[in-house]
C-alpha atoms as a PDB file:
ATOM      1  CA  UNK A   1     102.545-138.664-141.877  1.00  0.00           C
ATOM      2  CA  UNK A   2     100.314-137.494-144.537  1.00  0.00           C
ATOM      3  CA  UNK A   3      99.503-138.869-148.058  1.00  0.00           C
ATOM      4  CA  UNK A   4     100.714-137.098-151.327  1.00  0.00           C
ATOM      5  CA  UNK A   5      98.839-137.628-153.623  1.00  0.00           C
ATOM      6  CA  UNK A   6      99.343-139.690-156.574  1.00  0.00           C
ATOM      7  CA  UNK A   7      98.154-138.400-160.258  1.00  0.00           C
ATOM      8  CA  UNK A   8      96.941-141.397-161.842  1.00  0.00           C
ATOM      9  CA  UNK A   9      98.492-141.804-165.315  1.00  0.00           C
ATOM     10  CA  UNK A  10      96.003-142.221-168.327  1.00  0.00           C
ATOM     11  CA  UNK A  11      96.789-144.304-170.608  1.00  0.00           C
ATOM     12  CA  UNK A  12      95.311-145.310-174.408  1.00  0.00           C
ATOM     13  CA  UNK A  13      92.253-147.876-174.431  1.00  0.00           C
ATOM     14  CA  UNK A  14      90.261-149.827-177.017  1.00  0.00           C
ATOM     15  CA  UNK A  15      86.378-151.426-176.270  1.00  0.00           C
ATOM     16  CA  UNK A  16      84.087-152.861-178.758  1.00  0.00           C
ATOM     17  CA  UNK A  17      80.670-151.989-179.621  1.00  0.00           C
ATOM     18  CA  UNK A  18      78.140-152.980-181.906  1.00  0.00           C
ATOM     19  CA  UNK A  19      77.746-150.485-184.774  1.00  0.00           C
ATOM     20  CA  UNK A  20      74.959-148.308-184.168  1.00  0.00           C
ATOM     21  CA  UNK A  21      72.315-146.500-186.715  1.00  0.00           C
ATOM     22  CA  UNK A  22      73.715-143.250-188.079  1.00  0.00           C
ATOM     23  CA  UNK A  23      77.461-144.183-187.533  1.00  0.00           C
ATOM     24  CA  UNK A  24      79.615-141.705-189.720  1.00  0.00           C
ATOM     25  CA  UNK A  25      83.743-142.735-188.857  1.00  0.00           C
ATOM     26  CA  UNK A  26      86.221-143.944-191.074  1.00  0.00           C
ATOM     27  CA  UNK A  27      88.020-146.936-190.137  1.00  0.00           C
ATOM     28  CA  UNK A  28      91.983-145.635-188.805  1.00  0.00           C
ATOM     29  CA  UNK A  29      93.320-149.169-190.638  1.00  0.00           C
ATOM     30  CA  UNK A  30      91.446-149.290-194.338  1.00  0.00           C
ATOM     31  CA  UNK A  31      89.917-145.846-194.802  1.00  0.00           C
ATOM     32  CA  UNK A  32      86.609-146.707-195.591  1.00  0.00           C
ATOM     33  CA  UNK A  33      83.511-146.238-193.176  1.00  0.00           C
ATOM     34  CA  UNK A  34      82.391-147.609-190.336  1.00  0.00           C
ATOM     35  CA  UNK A  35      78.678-148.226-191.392  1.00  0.00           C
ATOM     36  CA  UNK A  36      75.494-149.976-189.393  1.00  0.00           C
ATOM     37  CA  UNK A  37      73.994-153.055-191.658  1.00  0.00           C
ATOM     38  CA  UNK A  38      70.565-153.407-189.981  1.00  0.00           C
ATOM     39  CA  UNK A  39      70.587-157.246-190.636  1.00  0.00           C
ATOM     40  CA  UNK A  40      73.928-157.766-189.809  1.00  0.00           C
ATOM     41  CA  UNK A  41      75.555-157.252-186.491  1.00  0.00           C
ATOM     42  CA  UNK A  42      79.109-156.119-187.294  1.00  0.00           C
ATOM     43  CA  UNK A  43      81.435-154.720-184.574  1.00  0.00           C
ATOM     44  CA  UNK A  44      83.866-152.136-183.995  1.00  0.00           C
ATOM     45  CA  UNK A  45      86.568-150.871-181.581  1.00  0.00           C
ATOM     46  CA  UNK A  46      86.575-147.596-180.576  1.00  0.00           C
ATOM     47  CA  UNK A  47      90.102-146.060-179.089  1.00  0.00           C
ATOM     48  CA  UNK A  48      90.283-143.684-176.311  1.00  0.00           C
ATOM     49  CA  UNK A  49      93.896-142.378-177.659  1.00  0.00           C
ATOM     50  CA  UNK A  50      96.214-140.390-174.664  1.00  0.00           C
ATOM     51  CA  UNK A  51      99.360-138.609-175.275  1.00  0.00           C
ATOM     52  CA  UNK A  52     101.588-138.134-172.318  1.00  0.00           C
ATOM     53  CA  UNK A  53      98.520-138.505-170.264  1.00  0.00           C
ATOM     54  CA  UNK A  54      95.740-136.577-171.597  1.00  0.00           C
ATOM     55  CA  UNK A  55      93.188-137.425-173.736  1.00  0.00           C
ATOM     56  CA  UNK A  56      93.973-136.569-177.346  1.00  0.00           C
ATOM     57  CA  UNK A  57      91.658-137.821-179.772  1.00  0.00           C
ATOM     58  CA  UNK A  58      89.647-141.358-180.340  1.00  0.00           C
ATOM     59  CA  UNK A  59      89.809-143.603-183.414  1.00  0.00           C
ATOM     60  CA  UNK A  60      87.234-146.203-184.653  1.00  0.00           C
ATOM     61  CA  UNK A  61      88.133-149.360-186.650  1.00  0.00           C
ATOM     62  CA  UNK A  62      86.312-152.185-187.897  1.00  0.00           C
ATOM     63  CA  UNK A  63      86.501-155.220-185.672  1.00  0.00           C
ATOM     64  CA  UNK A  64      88.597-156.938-188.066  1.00  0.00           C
ATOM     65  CA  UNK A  65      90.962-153.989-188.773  1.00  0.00           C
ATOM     66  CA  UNK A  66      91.424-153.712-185.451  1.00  0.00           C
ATOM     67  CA  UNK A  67      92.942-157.251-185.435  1.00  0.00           C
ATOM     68  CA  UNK A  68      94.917-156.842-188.801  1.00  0.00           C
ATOM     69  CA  UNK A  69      96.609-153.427-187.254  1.00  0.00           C
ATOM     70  CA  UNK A  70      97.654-155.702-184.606  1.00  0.00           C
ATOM     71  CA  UNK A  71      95.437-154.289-181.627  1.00  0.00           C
ATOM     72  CA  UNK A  72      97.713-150.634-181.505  1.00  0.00           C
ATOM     73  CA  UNK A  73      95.544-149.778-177.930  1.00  0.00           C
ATOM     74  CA  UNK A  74      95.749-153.581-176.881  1.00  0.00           C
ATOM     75  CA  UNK A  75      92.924-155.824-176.414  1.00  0.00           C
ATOM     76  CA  UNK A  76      89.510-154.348-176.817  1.00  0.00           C
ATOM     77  CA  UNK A  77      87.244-155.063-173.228  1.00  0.00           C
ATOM     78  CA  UNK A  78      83.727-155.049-174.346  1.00  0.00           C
END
C-alpha cells in the first residue's frame, strides 16, 4: 500500500533575538523602532506570520511589547 503524502501545514511563529547593529523595524505593538543600544542588551521577537499556510509577512516587536500584546504568535523559542 503506498504512502500519500502529507503537506505539512505552516503555521505562524515568534523567536527572540538580541537586537543587532543597524536594526531599522518598527515595533507591530507601540509604533516606535526597534533600535540596537550598544551598552544595553535589549531583545526582540521576530514573527514568522502564515496565512492559510504560506508565509505572508514577518513582524518585529520589542520584547516587552511582545508580552503586553499578549504573545499573538505564542511563546517566543529563542
Amino acid at each position: 500500500m503506498a504512502k500519500s503524502a502529507v503537506k505539512s501545514q505552516w503555521k505562524s511563529r515568534a523567536v527572540s533575538r538580541l537586537i543587532e547593529a543597524g536594526e531599522m523595524s518598527e515595533c507591530e505593538h507601540c509604533g516606535e523602532r526597534v533600535k540596537f543600544r550598544a551598552r544595553e542588551h535589549y531583545r526582540q521577537v521576530i514573527c514568522n506570520v502564515y496565512v492559510d499556510g504560506r508565509w505572508d509577512h514577518v513582524e518585529h516587536f520589542h520584547e516587552h511589547c511582545y508580552t503586553e500584546a499578549d504573545l499573538p504568535f505564542g511563546e517566543p523559542i529563542d
